[in-house]
N, C-alpha and C. Protein backbone atom coordinates (compact mmCIF):
# COMPACT_ATOMS: atom_id res chain seq x y z
N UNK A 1 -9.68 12.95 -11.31
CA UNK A 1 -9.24 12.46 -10.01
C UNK A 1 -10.10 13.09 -8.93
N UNK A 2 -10.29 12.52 -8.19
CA UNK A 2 -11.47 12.76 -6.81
C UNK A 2 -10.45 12.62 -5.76
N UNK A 3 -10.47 13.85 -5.20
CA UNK A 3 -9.26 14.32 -4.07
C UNK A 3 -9.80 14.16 -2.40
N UNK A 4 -11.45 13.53 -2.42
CA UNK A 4 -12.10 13.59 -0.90
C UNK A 4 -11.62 12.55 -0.30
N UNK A 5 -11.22 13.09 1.23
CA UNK A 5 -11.09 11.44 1.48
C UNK A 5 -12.11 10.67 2.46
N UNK A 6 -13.45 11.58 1.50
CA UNK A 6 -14.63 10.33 2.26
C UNK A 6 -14.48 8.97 1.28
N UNK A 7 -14.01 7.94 1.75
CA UNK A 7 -14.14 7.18 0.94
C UNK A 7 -14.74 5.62 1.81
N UNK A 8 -15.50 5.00 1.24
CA UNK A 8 -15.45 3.38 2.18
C UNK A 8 -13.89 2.81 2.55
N UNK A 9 -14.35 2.30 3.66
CA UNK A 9 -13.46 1.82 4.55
C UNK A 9 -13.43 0.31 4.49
N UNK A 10 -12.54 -0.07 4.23
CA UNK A 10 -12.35 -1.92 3.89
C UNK A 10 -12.00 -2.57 5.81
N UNK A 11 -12.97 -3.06 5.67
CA UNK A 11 -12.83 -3.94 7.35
C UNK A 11 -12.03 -4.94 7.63
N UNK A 12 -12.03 -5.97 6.84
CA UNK A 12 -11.38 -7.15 6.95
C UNK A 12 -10.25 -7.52 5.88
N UNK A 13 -9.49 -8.54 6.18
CA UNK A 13 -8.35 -8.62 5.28
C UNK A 13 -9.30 -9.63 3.79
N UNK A 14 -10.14 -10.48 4.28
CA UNK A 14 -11.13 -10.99 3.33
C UNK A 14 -11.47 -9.75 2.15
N UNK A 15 -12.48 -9.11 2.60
CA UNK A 15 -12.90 -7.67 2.22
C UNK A 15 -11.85 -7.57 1.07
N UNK A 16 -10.42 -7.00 1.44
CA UNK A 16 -9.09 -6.65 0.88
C UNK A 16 -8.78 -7.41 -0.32
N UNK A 17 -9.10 -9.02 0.02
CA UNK A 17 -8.27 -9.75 -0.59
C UNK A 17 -9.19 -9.75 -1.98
N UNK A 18 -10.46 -9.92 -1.70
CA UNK A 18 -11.98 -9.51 -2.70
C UNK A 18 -11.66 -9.09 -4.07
N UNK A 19 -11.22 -7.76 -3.22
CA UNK A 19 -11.19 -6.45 -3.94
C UNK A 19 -9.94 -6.60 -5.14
N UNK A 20 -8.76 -7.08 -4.51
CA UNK A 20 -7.36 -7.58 -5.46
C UNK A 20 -7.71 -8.99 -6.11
N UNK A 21 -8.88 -9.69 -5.72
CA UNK A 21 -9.18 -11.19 -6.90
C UNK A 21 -10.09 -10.60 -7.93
N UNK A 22 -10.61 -9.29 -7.85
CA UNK A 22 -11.64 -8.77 -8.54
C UNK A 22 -10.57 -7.83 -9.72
N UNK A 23 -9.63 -6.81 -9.62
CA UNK A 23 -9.53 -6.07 -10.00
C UNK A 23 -7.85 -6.18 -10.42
N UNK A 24 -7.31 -5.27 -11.44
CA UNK A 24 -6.21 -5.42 -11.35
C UNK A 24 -5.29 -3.68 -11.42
N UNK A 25 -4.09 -3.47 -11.16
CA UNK A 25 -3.48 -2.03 -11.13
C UNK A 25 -4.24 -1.45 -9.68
N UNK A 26 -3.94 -2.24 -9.04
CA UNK A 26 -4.61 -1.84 -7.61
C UNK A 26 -3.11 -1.84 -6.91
N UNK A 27 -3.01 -0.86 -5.61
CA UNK A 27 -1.98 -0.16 -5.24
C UNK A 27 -2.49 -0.40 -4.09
N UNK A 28 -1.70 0.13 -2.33
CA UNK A 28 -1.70 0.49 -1.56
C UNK A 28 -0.85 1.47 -1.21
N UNK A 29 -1.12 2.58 -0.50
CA UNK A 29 -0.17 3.98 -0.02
C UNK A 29 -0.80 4.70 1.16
N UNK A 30 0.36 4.56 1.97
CA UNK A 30 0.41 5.19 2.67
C UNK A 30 0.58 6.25 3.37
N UNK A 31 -0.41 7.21 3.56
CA UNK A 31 0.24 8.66 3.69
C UNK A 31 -1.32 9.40 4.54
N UNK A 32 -1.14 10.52 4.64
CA UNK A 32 -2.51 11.48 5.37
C UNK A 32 -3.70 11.50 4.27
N UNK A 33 -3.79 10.72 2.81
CA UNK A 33 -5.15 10.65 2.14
C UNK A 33 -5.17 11.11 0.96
N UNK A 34 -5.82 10.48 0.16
CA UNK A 34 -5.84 11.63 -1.43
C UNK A 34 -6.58 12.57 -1.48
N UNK A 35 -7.14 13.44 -0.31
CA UNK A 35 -6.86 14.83 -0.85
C UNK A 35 -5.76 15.79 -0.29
N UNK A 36 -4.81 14.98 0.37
CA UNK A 36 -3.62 15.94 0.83
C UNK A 36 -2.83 15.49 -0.71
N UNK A 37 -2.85 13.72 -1.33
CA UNK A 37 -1.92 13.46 -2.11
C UNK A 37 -2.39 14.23 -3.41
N UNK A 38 -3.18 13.84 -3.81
CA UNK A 38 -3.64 14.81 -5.00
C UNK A 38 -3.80 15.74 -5.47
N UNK A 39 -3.56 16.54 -4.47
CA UNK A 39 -3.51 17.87 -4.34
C UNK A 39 -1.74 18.54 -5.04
N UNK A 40 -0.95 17.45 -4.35
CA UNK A 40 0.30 17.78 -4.88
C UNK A 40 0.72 16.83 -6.15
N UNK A 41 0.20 15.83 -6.42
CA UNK A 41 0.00 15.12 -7.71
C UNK A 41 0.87 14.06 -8.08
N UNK A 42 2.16 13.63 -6.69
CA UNK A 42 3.60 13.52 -7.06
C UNK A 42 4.28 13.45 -5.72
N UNK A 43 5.00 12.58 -5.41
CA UNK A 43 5.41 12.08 -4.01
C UNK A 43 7.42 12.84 -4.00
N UNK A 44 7.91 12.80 -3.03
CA UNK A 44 8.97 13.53 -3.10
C UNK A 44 9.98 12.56 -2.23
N UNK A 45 10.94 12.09 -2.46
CA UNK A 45 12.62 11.60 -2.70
C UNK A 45 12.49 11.92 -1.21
N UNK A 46 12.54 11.38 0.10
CA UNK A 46 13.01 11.95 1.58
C UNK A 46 14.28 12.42 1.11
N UNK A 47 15.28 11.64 0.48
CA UNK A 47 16.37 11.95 0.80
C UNK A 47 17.13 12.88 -0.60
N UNK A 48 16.69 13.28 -1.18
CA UNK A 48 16.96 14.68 -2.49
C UNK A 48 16.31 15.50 -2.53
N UNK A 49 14.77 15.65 -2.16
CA UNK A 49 14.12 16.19 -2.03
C UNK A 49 13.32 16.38 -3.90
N UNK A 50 13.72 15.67 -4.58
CA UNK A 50 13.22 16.14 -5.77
C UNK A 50 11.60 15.18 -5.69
N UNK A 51 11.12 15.99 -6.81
CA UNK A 51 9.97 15.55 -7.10
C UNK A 51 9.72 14.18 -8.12
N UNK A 52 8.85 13.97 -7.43
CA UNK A 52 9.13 12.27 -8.88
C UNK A 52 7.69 12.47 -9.52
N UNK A 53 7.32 11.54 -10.74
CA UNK A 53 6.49 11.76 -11.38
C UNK A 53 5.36 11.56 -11.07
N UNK A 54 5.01 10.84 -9.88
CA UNK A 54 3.77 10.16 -9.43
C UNK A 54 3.58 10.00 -7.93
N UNK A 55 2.61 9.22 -7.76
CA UNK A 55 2.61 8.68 -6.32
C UNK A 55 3.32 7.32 -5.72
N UNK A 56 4.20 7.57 -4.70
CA UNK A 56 4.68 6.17 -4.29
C UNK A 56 3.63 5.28 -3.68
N UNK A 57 3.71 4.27 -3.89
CA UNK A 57 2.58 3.22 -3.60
C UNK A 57 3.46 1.85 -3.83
N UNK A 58 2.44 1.07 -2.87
CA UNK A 58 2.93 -0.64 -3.49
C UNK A 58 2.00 -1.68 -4.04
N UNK A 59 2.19 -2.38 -5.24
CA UNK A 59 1.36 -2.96 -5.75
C UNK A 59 0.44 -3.87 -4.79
N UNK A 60 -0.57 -4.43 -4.74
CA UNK A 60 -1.65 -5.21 -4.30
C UNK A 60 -1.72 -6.51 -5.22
N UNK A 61 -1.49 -6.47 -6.85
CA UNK A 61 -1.57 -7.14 -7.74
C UNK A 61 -0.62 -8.68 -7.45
N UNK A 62 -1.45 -9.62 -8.06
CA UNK A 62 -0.42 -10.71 -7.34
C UNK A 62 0.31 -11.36 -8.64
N UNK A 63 1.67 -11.51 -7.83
CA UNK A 63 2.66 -12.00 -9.68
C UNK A 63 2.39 -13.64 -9.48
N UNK A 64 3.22 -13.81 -10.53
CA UNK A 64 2.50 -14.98 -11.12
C UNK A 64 3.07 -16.08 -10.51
N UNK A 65 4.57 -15.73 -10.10
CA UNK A 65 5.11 -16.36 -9.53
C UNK A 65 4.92 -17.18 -8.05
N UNK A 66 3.79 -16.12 -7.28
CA UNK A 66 3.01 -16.71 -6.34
C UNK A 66 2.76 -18.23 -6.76
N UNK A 67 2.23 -18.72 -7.81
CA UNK A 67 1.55 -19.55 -8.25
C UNK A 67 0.24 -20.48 -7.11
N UNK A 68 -0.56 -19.79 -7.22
CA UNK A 68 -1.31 -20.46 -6.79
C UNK A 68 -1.64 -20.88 -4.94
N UNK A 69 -0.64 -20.10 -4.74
CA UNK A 69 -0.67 -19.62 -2.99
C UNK A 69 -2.01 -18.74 -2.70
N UNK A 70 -2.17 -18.84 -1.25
CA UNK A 70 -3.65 -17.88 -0.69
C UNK A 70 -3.46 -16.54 -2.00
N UNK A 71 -4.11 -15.90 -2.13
CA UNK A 71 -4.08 -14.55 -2.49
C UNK A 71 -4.39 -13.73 -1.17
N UNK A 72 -4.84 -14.26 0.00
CA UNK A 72 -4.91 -13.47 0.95
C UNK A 72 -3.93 -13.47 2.01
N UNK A 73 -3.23 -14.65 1.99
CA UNK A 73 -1.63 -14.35 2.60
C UNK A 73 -0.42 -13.62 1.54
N UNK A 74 -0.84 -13.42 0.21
CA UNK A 74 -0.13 -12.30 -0.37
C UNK A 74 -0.64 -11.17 -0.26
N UNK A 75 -1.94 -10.58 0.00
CA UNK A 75 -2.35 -9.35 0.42
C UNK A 75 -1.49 -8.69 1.85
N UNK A 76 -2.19 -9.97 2.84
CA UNK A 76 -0.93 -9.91 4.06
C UNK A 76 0.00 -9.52 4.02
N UNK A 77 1.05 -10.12 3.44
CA UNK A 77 2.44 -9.84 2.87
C UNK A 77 2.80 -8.05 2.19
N UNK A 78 1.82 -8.03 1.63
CA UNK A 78 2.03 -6.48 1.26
C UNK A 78 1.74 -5.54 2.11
N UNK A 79 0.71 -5.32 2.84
CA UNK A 79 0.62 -4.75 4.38
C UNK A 79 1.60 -4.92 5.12
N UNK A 80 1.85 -5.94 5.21
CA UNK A 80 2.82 -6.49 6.45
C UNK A 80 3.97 -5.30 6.45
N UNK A 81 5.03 -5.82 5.17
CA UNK A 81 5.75 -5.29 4.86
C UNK A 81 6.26 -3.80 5.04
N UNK A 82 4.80 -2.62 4.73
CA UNK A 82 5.19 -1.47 5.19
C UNK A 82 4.14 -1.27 6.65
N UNK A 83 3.87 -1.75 7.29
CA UNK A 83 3.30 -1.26 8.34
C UNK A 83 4.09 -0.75 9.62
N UNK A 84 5.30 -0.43 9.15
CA UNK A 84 6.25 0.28 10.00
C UNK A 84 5.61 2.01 9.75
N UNK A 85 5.37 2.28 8.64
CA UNK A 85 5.08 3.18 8.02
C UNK A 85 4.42 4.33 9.22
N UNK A 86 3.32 3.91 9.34
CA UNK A 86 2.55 5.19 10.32
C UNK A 86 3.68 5.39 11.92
N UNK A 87 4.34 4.57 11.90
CA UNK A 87 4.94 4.50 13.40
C UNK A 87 6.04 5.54 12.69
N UNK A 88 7.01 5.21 11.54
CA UNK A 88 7.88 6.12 10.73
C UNK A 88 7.76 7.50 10.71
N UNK A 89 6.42 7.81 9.54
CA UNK A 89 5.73 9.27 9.07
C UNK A 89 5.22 9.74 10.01
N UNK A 90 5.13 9.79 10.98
CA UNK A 90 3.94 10.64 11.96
C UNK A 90 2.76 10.08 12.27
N UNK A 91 2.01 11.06 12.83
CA UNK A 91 0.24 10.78 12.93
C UNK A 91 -0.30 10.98 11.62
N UNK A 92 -1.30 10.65 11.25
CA UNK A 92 -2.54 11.13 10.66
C UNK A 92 -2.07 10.28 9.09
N UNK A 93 -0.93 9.22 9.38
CA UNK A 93 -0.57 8.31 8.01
C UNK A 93 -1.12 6.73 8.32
N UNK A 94 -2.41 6.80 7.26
CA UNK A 94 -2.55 5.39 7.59
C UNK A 94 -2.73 4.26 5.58
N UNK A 95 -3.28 3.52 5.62
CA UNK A 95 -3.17 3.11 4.03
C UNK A 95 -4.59 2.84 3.60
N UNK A 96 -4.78 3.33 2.24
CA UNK A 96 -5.56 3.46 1.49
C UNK A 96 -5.72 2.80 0.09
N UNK A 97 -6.40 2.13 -0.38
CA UNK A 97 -5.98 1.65 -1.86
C UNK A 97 -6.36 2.36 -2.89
N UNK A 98 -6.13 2.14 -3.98
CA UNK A 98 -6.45 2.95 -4.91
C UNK A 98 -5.91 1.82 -6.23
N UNK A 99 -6.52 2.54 -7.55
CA UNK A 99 -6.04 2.04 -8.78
C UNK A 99 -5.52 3.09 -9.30
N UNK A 100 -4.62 2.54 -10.35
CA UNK A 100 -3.63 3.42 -11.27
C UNK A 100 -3.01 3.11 -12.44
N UNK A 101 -1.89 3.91 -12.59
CA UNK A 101 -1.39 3.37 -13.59
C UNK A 101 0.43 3.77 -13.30
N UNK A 102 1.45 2.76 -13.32
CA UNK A 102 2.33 2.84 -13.07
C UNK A 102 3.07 3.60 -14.49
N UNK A 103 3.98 4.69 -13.73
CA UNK A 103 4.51 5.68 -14.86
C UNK A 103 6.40 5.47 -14.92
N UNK A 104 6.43 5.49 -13.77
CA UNK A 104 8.32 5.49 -12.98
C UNK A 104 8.21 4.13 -12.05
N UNK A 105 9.54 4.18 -11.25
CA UNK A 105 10.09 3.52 -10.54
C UNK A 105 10.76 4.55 -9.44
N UNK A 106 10.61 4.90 -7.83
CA UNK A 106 11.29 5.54 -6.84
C UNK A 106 12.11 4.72 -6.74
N UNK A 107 13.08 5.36 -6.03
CA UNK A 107 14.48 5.35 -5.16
C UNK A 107 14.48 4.30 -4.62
N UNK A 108 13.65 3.75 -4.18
CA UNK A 108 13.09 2.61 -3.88
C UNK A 108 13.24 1.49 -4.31
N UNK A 109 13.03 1.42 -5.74
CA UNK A 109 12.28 0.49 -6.62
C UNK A 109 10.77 0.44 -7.06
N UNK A 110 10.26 1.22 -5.85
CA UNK A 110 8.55 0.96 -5.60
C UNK A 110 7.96 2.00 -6.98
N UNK A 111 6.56 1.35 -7.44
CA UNK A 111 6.05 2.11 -8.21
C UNK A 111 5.84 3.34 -7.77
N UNK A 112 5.68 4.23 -8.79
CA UNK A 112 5.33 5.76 -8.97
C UNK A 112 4.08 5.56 -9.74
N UNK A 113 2.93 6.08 -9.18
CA UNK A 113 1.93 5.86 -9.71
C UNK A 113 1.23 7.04 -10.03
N UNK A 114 0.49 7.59 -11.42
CA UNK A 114 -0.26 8.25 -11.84
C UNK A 114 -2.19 7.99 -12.19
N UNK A 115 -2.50 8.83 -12.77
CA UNK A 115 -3.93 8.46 -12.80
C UNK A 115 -4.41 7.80 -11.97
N UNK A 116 -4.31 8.29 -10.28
CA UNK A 116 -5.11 7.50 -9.23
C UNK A 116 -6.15 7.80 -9.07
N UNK A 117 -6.95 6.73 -8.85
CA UNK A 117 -8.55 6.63 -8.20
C UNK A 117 -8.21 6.06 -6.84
N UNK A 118 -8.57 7.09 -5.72
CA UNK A 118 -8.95 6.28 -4.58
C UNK A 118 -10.15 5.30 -4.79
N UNK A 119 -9.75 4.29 -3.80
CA UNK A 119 -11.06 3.10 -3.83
C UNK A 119 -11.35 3.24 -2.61
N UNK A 120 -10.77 3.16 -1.35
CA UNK A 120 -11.08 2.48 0.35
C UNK A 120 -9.68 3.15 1.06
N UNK A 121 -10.09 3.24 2.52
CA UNK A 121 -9.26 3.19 3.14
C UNK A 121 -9.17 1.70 3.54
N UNK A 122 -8.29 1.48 4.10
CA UNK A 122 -7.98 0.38 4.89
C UNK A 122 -7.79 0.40 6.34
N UNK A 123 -8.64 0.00 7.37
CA UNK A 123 -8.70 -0.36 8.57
C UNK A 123 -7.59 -0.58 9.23
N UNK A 124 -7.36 -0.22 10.06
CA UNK A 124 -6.45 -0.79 11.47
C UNK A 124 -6.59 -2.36 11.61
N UNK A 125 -7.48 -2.61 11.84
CA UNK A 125 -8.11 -4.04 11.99
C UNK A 125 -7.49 -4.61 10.77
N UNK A 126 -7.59 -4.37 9.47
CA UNK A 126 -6.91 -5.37 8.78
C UNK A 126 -5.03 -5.34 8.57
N UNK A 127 -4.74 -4.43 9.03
CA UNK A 127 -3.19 -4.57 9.67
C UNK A 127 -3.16 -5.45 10.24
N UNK A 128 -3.94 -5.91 11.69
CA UNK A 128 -3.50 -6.59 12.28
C UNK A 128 -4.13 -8.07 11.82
N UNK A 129 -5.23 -8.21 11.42
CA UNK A 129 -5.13 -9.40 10.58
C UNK A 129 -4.27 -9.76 9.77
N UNK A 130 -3.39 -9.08 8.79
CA UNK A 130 -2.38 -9.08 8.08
C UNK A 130 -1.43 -9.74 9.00
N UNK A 131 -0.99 -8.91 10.01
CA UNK A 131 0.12 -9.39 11.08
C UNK A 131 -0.37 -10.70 11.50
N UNK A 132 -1.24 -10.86 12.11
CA UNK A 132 -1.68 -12.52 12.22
C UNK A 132 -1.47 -13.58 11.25
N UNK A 133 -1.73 -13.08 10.69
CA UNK A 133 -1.37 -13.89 8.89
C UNK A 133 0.04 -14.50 8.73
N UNK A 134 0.82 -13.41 8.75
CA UNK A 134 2.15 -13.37 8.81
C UNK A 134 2.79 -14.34 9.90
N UNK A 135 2.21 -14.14 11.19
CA UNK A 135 2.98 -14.95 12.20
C UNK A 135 2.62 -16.20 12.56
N UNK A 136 1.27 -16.62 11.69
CA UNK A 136 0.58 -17.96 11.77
C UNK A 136 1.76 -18.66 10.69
N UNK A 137 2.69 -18.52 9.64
CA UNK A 137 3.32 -19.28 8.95
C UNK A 137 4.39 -19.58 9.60
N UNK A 138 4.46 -21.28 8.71
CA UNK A 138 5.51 -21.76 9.67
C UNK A 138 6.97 -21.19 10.11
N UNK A 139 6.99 -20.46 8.72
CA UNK A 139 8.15 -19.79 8.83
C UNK A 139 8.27 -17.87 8.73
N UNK A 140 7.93 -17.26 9.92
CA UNK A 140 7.64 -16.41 9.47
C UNK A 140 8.51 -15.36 9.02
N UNK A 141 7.76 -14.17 8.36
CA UNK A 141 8.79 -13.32 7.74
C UNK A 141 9.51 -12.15 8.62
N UNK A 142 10.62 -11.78 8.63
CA UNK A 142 11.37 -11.00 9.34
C UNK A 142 10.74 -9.32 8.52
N UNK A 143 10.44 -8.24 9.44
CA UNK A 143 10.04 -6.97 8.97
C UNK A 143 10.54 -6.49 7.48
N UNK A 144 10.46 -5.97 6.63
CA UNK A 144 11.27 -5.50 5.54
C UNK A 144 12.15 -4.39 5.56
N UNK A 145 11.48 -3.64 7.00
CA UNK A 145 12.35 -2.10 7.41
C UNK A 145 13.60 -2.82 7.85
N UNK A 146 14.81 -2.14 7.28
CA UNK A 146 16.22 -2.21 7.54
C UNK A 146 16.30 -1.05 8.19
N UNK A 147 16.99 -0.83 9.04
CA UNK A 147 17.80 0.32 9.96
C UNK A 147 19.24 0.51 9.23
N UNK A 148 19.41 1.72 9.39
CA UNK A 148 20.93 1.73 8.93
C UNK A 148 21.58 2.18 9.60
N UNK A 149 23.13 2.04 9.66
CA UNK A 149 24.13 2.08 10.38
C UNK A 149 23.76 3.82 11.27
């Protein structure tokens, strides 16, 4: 595992979408970088505080069930979804992709991922292409962040 986080930087949501028609066990996560994540090897429960087996991340990979929709309005869709995230965690959290290999399931549901390779960060700029994406459909999607009581 390579813990630097000089890594290429993915510009466009095109770029993004490339990269997930090319490859598969590709992830996105969000956090301060794999060498703060790798360093600890293993993402932690906000709310138990225990340690889980891997890194939380969300798949990039497209199910099958898509059938045959953009693959780049499902890339969208997966950005979209957590880009509450850096506004959530603090400064210095933005998303990065990487490949892996899924080990667990978090609290969540979301994969726990081991044996990561960073690949790219991901741009600001393709957030908001993502978000464009999202609000160009006819019907668009409501945030995935729930608030609770």
């Amino acid at each position: 595992m390579e813990a630097s986080d000089d890594l290429p930087v993915v510009g466009t949501l095109a770029d993004l979408t490339s990269l997930v028609e090319r490859d598969r066990n590709l992830y996105v996560r969000w956090s301060r970088g794999p060498a703060a994540d790798l360093r600890a090897v293993s993402s932690t429960d906000d709310l138990t505080g225990v340690a889980m087996p891997g890194l939380s991340a969300n798949p990039l990979d497209v199910e099958t069930w898509w059938r045959g929709r953009p693959v780049e309005l499902w890339v969208a869709r997966r950005l979209y979804d957590y880009g509450h995230l850096p506004r959530e965690k603090g400064a210095g959290i933005r998303p990065w992709a990487l490949k892996g290999r899924e080990v667990a399931r978090g609290p969540d549901n979301e994969p726990l991922v081991a044996d990561v390779r960073p690949l790219c960060w991901i741009d600001d700029a393709v957030i908001a292409q993502a978000r464009t994406e999202v609000a160009r459909q006819a019907s668009p999607w409501g945030p995935l962040r729930r608030t609770g009581r």
